[in-house]
PDB file of N, CA and C in Angstrom:
ATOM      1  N   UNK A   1      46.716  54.603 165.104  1.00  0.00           N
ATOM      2  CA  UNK A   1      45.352  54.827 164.663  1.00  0.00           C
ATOM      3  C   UNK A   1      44.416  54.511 165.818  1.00  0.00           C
ATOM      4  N   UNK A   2      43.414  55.168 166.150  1.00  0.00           N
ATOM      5  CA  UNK A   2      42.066  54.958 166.953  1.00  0.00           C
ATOM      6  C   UNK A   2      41.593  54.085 166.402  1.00  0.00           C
ATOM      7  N   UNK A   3      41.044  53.132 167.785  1.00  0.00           N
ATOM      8  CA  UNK A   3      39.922  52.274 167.599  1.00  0.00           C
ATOM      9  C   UNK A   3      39.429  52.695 166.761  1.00  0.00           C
ATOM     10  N   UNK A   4      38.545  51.675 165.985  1.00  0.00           N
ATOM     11  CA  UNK A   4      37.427  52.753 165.761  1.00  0.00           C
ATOM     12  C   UNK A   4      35.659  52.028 166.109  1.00  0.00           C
ATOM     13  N   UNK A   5      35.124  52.692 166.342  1.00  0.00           N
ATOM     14  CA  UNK A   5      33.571  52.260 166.396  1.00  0.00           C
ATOM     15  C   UNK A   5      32.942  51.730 166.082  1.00  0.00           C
ATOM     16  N   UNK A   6      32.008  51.089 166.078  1.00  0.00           N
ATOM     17  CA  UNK A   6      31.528  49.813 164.850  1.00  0.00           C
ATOM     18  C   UNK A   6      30.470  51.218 163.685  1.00  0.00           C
ATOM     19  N   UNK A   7      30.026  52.101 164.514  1.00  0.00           N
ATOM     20  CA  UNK A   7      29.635  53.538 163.598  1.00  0.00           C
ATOM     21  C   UNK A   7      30.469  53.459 163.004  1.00  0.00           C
ATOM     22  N   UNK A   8      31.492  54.270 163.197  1.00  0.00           N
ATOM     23  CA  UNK A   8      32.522  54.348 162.462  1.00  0.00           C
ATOM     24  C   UNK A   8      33.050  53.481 161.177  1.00  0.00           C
ATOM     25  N   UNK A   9      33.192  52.502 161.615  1.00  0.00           N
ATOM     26  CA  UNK A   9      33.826  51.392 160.421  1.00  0.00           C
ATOM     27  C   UNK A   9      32.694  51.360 159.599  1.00  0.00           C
ATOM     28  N   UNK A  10      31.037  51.346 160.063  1.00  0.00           N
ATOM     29  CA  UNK A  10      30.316  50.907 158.597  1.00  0.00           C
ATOM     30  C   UNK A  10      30.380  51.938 158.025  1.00  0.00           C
ATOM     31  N   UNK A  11      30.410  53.546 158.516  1.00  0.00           N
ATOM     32  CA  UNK A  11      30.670  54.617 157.964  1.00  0.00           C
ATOM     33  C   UNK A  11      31.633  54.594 156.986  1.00  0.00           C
ATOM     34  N   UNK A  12      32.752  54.316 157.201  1.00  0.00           N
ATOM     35  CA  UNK A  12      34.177  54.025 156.306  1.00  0.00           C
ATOM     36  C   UNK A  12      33.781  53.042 155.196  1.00  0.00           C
ATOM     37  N   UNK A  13      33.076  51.832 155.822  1.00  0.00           N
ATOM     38  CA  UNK A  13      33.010  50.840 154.751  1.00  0.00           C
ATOM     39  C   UNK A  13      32.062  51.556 153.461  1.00  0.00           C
ATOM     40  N   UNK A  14      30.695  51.726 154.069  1.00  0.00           N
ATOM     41  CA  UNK A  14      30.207  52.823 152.818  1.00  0.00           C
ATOM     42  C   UNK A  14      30.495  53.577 152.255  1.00  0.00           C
ATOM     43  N   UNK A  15      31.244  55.048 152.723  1.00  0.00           N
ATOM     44  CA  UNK A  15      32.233  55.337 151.661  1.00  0.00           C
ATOM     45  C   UNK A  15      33.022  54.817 150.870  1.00  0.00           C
ATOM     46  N   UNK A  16      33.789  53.737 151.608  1.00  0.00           N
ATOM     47  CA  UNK A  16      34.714  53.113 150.947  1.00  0.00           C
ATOM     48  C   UNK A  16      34.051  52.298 149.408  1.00  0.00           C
ATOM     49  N   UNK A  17      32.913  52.309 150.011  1.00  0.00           N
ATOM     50  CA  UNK A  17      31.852  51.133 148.526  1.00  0.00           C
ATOM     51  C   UNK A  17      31.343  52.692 148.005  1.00  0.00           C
ATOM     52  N   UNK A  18      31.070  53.424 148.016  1.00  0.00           N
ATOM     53  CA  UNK A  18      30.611  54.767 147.062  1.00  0.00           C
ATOM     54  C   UNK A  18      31.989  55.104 146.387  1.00  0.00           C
ATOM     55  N   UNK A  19      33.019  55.500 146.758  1.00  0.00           N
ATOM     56  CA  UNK A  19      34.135  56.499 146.056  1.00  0.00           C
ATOM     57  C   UNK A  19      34.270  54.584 145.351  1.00  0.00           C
ATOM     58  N   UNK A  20      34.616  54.069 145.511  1.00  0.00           N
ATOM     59  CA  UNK A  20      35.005  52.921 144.167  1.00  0.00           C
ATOM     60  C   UNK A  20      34.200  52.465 143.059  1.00  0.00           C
ATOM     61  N   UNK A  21      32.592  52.507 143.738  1.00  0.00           N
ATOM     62  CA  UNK A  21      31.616  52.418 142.595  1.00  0.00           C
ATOM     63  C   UNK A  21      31.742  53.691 141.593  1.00  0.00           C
ATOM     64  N   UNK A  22      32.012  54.749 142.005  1.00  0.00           N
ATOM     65  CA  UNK A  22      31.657  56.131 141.227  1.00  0.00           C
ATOM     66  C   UNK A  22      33.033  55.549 140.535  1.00  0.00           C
ATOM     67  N   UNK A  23      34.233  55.437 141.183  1.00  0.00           N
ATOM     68  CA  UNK A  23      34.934  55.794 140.103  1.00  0.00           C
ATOM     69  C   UNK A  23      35.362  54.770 139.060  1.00  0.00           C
ATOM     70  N   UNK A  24      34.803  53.278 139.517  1.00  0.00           N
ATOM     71  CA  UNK A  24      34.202  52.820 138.417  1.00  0.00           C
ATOM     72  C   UNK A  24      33.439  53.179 136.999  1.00  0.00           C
ATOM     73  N   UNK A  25      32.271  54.013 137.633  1.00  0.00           N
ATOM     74  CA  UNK A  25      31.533  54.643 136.233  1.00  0.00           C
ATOM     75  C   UNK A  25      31.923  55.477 135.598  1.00  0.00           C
ATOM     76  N   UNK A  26      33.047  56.492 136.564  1.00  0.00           N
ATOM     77  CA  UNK A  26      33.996  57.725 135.712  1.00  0.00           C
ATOM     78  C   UNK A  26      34.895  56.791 134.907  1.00  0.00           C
ATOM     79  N   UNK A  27      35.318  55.897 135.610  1.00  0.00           N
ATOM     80  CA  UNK A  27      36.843  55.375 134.881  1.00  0.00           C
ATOM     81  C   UNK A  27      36.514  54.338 133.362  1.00  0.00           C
ATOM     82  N   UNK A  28      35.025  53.568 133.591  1.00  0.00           N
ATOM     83  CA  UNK A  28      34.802  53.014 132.505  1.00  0.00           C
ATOM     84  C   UNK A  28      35.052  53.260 131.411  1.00  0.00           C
ATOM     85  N   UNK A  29      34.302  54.485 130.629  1.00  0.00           N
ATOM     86  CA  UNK A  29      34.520  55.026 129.630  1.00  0.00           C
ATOM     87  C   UNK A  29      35.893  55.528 128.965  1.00  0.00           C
ATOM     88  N   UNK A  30      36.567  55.880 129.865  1.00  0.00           N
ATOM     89  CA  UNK A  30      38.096  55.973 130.078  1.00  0.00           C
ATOM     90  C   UNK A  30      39.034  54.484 129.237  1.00  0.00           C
ATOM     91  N   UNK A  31      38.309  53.833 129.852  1.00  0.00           N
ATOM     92  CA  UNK A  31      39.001  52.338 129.820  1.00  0.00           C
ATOM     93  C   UNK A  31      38.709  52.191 128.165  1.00  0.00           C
ATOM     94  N   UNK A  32      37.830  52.442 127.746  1.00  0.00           N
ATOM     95  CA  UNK A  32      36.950  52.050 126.572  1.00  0.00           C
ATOM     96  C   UNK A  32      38.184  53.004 125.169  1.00  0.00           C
ATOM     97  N   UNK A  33      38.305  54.034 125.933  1.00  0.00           N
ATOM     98  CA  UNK A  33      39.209  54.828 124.987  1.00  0.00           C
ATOM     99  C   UNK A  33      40.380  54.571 124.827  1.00  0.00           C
ATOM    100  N   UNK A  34      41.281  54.251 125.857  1.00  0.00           N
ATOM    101  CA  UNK A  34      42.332  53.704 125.805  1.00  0.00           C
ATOM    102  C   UNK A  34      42.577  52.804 125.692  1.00  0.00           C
ATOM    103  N   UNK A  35      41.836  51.372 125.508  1.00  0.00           N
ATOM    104  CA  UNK A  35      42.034  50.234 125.262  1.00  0.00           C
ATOM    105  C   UNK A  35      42.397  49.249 126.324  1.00  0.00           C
ATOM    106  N   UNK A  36      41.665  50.109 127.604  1.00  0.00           N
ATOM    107  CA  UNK A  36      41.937  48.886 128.775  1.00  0.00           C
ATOM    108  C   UNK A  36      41.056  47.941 128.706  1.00  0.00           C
ATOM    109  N   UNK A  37      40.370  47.029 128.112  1.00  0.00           N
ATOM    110  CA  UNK A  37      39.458  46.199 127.960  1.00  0.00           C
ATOM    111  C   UNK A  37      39.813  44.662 127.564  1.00  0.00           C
ATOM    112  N   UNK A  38      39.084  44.150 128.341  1.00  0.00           N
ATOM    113  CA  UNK A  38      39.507  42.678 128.004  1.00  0.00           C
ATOM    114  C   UNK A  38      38.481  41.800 127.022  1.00  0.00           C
ATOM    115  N   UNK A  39      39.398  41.022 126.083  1.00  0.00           N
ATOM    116  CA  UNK A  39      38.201  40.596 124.738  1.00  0.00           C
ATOM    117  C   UNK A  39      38.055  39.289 125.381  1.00  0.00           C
ATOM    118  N   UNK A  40      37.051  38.679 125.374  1.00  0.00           N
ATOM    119  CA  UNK A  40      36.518  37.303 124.833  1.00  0.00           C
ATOM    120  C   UNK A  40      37.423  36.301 124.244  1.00  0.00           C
ATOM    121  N   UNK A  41      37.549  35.244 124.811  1.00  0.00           N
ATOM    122  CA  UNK A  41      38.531  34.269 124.323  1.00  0.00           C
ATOM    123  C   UNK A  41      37.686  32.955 124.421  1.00  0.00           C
ATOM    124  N   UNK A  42      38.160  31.906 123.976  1.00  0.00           N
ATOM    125  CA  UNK A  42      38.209  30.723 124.593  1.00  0.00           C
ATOM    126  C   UNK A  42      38.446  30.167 126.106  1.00  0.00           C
ATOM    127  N   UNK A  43      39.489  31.183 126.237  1.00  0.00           N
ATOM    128  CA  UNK A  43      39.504  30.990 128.033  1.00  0.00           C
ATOM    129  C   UNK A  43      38.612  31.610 128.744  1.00  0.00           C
ATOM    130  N   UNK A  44      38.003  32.654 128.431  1.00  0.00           N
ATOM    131  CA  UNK A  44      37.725  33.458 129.218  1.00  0.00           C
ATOM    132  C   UNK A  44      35.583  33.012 129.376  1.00  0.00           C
ATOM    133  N   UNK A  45      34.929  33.258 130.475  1.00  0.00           N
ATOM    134  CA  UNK A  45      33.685  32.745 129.888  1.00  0.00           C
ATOM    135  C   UNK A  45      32.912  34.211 129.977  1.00  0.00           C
ATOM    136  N   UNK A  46      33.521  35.090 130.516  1.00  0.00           N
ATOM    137  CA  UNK A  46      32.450  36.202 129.978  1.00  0.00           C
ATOM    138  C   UNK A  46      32.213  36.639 128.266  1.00  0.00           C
ATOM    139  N   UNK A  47      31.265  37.307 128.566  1.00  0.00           N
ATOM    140  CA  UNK A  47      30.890  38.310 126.801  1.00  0.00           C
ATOM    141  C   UNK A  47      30.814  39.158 126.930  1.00  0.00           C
ATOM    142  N   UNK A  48      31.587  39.840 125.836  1.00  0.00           N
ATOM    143  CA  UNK A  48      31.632  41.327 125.575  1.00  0.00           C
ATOM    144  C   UNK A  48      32.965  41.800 125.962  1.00  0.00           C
ATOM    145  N   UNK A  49      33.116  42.821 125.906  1.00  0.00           N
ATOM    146  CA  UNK A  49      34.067  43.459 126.404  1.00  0.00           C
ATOM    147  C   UNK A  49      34.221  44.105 127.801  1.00  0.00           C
ATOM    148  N   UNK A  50      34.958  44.012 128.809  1.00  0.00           N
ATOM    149  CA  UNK A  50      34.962  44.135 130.552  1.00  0.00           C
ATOM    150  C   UNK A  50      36.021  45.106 130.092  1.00  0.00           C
ATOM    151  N   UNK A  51      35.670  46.443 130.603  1.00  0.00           N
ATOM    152  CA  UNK A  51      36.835  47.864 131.007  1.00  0.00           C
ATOM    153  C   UNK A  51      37.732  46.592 132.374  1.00  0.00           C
ATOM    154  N   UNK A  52      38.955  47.027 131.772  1.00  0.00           N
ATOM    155  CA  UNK A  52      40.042  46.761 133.126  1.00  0.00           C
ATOM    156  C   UNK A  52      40.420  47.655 134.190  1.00  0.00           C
ATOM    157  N   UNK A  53      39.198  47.892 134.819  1.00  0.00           N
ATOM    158  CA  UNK A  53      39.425  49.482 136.166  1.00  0.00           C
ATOM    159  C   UNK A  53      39.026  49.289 137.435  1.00  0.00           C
ATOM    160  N   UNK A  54      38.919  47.874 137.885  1.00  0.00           N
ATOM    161  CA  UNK A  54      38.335  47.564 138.807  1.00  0.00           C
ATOM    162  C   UNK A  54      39.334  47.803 140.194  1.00  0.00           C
ATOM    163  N   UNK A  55      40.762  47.262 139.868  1.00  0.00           N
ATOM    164  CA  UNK A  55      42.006  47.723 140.503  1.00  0.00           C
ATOM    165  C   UNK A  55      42.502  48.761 140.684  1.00  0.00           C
ATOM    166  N   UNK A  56      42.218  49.936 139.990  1.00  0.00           N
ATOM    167  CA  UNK A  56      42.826  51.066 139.908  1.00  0.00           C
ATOM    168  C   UNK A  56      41.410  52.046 140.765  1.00  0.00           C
ATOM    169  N   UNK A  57      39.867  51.249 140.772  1.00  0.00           N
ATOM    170  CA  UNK A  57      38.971  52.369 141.048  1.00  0.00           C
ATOM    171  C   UNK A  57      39.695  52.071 142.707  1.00  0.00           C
ATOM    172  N   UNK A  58      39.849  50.764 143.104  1.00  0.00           N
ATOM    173  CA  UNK A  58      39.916  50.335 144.662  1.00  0.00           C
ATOM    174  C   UNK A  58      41.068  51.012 145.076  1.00  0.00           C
ATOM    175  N   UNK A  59      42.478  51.206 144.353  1.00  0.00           N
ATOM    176  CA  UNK A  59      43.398  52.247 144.361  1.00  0.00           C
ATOM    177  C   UNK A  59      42.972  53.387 144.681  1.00  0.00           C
ATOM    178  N   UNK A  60      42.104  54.011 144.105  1.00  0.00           N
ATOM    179  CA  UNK A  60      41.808  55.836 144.133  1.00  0.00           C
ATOM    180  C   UNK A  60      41.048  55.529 145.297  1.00  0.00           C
ATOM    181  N   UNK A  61      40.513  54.677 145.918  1.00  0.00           N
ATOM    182  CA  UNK A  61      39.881  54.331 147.027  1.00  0.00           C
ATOM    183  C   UNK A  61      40.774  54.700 148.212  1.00  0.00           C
ATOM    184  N   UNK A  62      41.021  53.646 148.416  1.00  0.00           N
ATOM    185  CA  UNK A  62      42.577  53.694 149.174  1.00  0.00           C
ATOM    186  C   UNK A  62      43.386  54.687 149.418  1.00  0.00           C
ATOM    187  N   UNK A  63      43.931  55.276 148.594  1.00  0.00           N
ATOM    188  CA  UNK A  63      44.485  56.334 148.489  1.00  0.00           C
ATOM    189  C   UNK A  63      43.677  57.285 148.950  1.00  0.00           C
ATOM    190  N   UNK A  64      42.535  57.299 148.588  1.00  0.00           N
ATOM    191  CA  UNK A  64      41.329  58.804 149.222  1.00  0.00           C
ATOM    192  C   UNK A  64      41.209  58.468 150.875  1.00  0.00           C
ATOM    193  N   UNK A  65      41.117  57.201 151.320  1.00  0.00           N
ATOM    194  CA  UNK A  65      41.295  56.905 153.073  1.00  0.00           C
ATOM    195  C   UNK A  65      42.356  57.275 153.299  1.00  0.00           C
ATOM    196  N   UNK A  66      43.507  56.951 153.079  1.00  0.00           N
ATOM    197  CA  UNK A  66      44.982  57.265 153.633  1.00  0.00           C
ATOM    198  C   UNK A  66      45.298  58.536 153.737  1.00  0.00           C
ATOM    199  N   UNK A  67      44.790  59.614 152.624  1.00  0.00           N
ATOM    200  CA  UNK A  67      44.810  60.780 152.649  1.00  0.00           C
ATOM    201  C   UNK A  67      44.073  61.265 153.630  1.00  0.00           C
ATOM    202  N   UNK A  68      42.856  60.585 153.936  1.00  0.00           N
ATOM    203  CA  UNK A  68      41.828  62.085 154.988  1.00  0.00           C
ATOM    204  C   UNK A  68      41.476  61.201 155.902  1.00  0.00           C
ATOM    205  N   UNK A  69      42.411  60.004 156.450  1.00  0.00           N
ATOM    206  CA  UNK A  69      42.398  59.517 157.966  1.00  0.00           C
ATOM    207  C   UNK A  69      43.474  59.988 158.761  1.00  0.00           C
ATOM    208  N   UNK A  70      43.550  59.969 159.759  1.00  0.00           N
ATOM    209  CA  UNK A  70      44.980  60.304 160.820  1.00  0.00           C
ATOM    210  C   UNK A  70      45.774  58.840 160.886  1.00  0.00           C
ATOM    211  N   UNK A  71      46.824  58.895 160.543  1.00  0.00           N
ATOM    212  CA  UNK A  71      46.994  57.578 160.283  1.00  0.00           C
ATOM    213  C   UNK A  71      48.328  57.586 160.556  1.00  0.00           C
ATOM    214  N   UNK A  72      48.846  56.218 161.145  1.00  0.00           N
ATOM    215  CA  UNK A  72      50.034  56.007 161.507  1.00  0.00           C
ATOM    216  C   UNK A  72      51.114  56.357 160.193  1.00  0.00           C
ATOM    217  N   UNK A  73      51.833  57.204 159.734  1.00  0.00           N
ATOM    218  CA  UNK A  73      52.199  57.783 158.674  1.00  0.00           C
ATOM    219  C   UNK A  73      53.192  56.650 158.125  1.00  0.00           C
ATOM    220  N   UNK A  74      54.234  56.884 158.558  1.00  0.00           N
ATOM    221  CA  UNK A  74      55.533  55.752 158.369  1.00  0.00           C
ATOM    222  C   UNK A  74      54.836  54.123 157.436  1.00  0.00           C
ATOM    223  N   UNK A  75      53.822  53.684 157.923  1.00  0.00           N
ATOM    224  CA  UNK A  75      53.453  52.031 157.769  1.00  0.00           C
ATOM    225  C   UNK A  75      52.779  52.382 156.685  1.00  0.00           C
ATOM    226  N   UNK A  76      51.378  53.766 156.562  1.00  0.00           N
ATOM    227  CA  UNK A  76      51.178  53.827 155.683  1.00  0.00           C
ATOM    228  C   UNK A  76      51.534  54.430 153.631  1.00  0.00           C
ATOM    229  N   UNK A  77      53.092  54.945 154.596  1.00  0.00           N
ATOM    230  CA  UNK A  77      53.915  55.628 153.590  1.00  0.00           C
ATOM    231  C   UNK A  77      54.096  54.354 152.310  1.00  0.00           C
ATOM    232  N   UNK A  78      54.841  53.161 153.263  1.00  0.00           N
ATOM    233  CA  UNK A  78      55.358  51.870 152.562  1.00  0.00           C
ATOM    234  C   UNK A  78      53.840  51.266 152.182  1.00  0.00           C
ATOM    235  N   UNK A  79      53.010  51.136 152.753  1.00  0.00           N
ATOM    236  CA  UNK A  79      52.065  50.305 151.712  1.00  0.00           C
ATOM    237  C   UNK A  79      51.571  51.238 150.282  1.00  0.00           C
ATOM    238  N   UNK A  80      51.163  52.290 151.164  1.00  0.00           N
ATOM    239  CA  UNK A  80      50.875  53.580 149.650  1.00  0.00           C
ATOM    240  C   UNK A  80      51.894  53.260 148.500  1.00  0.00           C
ATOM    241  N   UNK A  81      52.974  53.010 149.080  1.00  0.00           N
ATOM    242  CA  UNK A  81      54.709  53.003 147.741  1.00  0.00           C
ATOM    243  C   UNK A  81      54.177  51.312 147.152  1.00  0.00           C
ATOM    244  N   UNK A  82      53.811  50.650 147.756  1.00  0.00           N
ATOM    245  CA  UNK A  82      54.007  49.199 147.021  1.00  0.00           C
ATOM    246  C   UNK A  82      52.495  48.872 146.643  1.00  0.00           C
ATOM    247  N   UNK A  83      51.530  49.164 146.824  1.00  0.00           N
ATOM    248  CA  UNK A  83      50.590  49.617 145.915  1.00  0.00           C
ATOM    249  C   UNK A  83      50.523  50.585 144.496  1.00  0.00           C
ATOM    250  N   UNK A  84      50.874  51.529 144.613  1.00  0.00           N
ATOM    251  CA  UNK A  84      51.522  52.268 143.785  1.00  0.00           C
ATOM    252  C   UNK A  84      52.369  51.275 142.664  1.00  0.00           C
ATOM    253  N   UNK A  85      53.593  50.717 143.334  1.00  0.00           N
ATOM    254  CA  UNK A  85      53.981  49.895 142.198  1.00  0.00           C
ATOM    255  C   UNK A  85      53.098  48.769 141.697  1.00  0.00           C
ATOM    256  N   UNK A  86      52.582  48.050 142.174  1.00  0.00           N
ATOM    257  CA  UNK A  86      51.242  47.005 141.978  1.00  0.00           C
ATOM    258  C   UNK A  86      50.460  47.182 140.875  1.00  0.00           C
ATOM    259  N   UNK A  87      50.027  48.384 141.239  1.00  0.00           N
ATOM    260  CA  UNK A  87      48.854  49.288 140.517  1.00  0.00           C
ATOM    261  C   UNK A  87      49.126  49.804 138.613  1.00  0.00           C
ATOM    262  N   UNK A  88      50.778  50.725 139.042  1.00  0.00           N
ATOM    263  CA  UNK A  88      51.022  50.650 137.916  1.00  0.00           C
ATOM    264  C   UNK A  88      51.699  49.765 137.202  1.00  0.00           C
ATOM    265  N   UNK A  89      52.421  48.474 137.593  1.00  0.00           N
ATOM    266  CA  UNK A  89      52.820  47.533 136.663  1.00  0.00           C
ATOM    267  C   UNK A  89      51.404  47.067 136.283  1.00  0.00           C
ATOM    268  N   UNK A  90      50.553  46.844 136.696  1.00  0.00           N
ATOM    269  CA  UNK A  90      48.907  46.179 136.143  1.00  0.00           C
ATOM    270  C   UNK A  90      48.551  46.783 135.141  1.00  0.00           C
ATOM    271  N   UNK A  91      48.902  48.439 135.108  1.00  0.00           N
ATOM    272  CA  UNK A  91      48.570  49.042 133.974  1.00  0.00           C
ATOM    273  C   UNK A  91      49.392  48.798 132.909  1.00  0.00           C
ATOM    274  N   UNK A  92      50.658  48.998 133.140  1.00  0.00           N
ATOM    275  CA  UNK A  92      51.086  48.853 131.832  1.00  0.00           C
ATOM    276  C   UNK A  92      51.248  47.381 131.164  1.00  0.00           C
ATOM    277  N   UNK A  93      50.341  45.982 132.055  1.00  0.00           N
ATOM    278  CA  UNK A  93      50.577  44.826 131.701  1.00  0.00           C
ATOM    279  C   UNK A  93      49.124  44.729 130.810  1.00  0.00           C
ATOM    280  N   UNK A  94      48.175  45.721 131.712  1.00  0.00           N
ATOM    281  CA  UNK A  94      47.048  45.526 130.541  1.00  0.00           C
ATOM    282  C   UNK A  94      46.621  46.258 129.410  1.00  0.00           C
ATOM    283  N   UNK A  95      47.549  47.600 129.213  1.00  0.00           N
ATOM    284  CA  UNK A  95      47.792  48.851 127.990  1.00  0.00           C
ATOM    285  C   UNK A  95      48.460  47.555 127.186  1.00  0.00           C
ATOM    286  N   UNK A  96      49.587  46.558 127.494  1.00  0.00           N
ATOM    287  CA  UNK A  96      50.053  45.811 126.168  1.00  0.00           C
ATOM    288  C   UNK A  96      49.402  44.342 125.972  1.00  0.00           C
TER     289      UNK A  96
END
């Protein structure tokens, strides 16, 4: 991978904070339907109900850099694969 620029990187970093916020607000409602949401407990000190998509928006993140950077392929093959598993055991730990 190229250096990259200090342009460059805040460039990346802002995208990187736009495509996760958006797909935050796409994925919310999502969450709401399927029952990714976390209730209110005794343990817990928030209120209300929190969509569980905060991991999965930073995923589609990620995944959207790896795809449309030039990138050392091989290193990023294996992190893409163990994210991937990460990502979806989280889901199916917070679907039950």
């Amino acid at each position: 991978m190229n250096k990259l620029e200090t342009s460059d990187l805040v460039a990346l970093m802002s995208c990187s904070f736009l495509i996760t916020l958006v797909a935050i607000i796409l994925l919310k409602p999502i969450a709401f339907k399927f029952g990714l949401i976390d209730q209110p407990c005794l343990q817990k000190r928030h209120q209300g109900e929190i969509p569980l998509v905060g991991g999965l928006a930073i995923y589609l993140c990620i995944t959207y850099v790896i795809l449309t950077r030039s990138v050392d392929v091989p290193v990023y093959i294996a992190f893409f694969t163990a994210a991937t598993i990460i990502v979806t055991t989280g889901l199916i730990d917070d679907i039950n």
